[in-house]
Protein backbone atom coordinates (compact mmCIF):
# COMPACT_ATOMS: atom_id res chain seq x y z
CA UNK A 1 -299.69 45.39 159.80
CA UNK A 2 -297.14 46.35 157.34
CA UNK A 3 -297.83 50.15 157.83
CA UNK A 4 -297.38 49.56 161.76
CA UNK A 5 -294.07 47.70 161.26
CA UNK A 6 -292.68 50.34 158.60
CA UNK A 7 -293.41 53.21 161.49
CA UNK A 8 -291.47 51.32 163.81
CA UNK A 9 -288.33 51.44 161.30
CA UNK A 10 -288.38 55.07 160.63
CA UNK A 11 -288.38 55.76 164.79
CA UNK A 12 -284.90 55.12 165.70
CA UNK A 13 -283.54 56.04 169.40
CA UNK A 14 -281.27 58.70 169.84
CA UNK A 15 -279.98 58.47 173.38
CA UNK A 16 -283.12 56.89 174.95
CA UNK A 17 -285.25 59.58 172.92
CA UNK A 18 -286.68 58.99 169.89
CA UNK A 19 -285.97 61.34 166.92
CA UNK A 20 -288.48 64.60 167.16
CA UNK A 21 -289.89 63.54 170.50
CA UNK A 22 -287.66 65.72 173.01
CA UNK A 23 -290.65 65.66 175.73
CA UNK A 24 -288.15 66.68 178.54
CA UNK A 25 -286.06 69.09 176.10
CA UNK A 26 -283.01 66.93 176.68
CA UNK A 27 -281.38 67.88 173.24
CA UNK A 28 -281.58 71.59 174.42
CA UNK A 29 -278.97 70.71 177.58
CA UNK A 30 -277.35 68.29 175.33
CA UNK A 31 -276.70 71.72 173.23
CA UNK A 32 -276.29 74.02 176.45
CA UNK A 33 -273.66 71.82 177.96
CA UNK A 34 -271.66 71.42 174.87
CA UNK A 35 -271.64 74.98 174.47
CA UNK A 36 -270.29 75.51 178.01
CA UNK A 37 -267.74 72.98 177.03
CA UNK A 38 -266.36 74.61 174.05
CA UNK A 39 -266.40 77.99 175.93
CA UNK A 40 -264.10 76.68 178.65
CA UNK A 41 -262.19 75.12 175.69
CA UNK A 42 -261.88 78.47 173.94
CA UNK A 43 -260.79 80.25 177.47
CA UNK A 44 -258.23 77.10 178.10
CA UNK A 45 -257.02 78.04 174.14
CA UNK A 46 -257.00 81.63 175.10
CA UNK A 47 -254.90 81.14 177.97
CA UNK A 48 -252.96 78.92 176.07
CA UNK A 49 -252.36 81.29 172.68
CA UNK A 50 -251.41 84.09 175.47
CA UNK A 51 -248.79 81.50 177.17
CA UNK A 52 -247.57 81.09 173.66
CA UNK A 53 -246.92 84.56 173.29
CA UNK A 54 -245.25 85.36 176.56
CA UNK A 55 -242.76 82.38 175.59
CA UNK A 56 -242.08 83.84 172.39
CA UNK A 57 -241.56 87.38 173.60
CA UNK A 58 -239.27 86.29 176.22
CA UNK A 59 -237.26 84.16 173.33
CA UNK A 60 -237.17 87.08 171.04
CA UNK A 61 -235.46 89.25 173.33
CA UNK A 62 -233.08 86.74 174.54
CA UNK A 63 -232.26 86.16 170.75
CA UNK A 64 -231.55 89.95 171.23
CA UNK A 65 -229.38 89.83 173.73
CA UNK A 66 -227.34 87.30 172.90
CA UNK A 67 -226.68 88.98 169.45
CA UNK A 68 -225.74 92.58 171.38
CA UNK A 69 -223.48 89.84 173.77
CA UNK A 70 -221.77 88.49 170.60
CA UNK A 71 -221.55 91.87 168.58
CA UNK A 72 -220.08 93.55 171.94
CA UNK A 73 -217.24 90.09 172.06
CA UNK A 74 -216.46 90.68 168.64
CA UNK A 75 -215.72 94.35 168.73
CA UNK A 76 -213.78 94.29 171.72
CA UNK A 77 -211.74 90.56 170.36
CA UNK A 78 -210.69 93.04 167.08
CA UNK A 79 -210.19 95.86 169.40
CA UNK A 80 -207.46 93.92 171.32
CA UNK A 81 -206.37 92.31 168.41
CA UNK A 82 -205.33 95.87 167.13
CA UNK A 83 -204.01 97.08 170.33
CA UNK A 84 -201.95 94.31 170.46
CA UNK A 85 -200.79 94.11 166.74
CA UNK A 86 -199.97 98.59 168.18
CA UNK A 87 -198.17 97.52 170.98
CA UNK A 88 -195.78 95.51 169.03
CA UNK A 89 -195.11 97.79 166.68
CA UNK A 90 -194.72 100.02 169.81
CA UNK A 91 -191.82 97.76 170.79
CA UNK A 92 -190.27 97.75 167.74
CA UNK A 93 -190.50 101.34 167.32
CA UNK A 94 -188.72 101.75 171.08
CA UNK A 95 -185.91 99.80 169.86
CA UNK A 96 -185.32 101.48 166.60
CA UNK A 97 -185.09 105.16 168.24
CA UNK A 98 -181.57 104.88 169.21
CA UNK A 99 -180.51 103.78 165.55
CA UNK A 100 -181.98 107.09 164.82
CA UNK A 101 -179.85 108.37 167.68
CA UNK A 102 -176.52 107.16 166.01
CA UNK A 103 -177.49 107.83 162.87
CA UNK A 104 -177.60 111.21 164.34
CA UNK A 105 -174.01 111.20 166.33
CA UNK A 106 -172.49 109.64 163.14
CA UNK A 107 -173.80 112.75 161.02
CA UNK A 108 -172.77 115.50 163.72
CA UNK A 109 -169.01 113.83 164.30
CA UNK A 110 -167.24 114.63 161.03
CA UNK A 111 -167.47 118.30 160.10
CA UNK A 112 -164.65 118.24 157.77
CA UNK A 113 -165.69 118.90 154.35
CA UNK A 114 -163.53 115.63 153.14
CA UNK A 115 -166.47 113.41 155.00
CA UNK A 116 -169.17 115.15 152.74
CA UNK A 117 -170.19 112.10 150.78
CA UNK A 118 -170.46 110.32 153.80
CA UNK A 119 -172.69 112.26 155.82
CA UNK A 120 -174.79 112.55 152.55
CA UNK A 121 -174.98 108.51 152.33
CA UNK A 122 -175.32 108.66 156.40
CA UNK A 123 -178.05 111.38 156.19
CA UNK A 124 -179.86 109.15 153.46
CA UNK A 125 -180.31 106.24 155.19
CA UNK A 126 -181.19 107.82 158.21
CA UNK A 127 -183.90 109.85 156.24
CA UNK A 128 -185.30 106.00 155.04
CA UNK A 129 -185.38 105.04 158.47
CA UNK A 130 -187.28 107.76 159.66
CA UNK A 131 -189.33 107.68 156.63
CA UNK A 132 -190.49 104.35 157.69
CA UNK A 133 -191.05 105.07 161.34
CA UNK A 134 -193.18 108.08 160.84
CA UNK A 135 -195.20 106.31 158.38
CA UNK A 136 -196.18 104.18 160.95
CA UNK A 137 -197.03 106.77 163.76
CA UNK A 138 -193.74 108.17 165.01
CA UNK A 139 -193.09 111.82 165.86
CA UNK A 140 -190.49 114.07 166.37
CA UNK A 141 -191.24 115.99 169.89
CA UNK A 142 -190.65 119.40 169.21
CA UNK A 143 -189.04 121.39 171.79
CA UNK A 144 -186.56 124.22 170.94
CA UNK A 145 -187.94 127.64 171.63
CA UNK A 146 -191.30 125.89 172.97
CA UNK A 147 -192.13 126.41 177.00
CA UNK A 148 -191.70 123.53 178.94
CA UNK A 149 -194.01 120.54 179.60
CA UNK A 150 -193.24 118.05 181.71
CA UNK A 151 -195.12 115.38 180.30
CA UNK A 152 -192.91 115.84 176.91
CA UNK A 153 -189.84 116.80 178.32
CA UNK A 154 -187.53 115.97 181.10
CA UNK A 155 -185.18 118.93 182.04
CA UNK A 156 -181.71 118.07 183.24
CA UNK A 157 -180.50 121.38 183.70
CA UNK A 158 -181.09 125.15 184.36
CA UNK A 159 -179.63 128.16 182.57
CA UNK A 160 -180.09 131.54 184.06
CA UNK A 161 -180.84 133.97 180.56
CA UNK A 162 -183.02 136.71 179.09
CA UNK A 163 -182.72 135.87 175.52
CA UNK A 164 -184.72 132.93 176.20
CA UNK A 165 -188.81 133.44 177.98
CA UNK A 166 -188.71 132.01 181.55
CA UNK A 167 -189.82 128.30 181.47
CA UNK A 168 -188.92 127.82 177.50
CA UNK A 169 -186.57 125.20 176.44
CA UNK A 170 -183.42 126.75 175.11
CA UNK A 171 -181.20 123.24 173.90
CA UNK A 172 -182.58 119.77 173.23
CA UNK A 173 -179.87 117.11 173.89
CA UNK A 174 -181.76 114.27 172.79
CA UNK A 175 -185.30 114.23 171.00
CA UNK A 176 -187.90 112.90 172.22
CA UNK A 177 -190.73 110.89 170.58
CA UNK A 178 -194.05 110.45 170.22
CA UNK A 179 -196.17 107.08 168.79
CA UNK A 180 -199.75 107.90 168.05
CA UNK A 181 -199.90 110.35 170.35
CA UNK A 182 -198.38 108.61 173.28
CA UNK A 183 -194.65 109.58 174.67
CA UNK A 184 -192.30 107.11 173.55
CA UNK A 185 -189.55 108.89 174.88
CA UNK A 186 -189.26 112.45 176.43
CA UNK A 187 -186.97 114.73 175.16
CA UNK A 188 -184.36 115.56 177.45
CA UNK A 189 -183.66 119.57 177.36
CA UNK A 190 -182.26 122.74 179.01
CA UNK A 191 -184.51 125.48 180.47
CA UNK A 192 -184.07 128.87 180.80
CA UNK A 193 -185.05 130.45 184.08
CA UNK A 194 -185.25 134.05 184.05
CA UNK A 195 -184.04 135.55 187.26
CA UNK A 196 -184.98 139.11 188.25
């Protein structure tokens, strides 16, 4: 009787079967449909890993473009900043020209040899000046002898003569300037026009 009770003790029920008595192979389903379970599970995950991806990708290269969108602001914010910081100098430069003019005048209207010293002190200062001006970007337009260009100069008059080539600029009576390159102020000339 003991023997028969201990037998009943070991047999314990797994899931209305008793351990190593599978008559129906129920445990082999059990196993099959588990499987079939973890494969959609692994497909769902698959799916899943390449949703993960896409999101990242599409992150990564808006993280791109907002860095070229920033890199492109701050090029052109310095780029204006510059142009501005030009264009006042630009004014500055405008109004300074006709100093130069009457530094000019004021060295041309004394020839007498008794105003010397001044025209030295005059030519000085005006030398400073322009020292200063073409250190910052200013140039002289030069136009004696050179033919004429119309962006550069502005002709106010005509002279008929052969010691001059038709279409060159024979007198300048006020120079003209440039400031990096762009026409400040043209110079305003004579032209010789060769008739014959």
């Amino acid at each position: 009787m003991a023997e028969a009770k201990r037998e009943e003790e070991k047999v314990i029920p797994i899931d209305g079967v008793r351990a190593g008595n599978d008559p129906e192979g129920l445990n082999e389903s059990a196993d099959a449909s588990s499987g079939s379970s973890s494969a959609g599970s692994e497909s769902s995950g698959g799916s899943e890993l390449q949703k993960l991806k896409a999101e990242k990708e599409e992150l990564l290269q808006t993280m791109i473009r907002r860095q070229a969108d920033f890199e492109n602001f701050r090029k052109r914010t310095e780029r204006d900043r510059l142009e501005e910081g030009r264009r006042g100098v630009e004014r500055l430069v405008s109004d300074l020209i006709p100093v130069l003019d009457g530094f000019d005048r004021a060295i041309q209207a004394h020839e007498d040899p008794a105003y010397d010293e001044y025209r030295k002190g005059v030519t000085l200062i005006r030398k400073q000046l322009w020292d200063c001006l073409a250190k910052h970007g200013v140039q002289r337009i030069e136009a004696t002898g050179k033919l004429f260009d119309p962006h550069q100069h502005q002709a106010v008059e005509r002279v008929e003569t052969t010691d001059y080539p038709d279409g060159s600029v024979v007198t300048v009576f006020q120079d003209g300037y440039l400031f990096h390159g762009r026409i400040l102020r043209p110079a305003i000339v004579r032209v010789a026009v060769n008739e014959g």
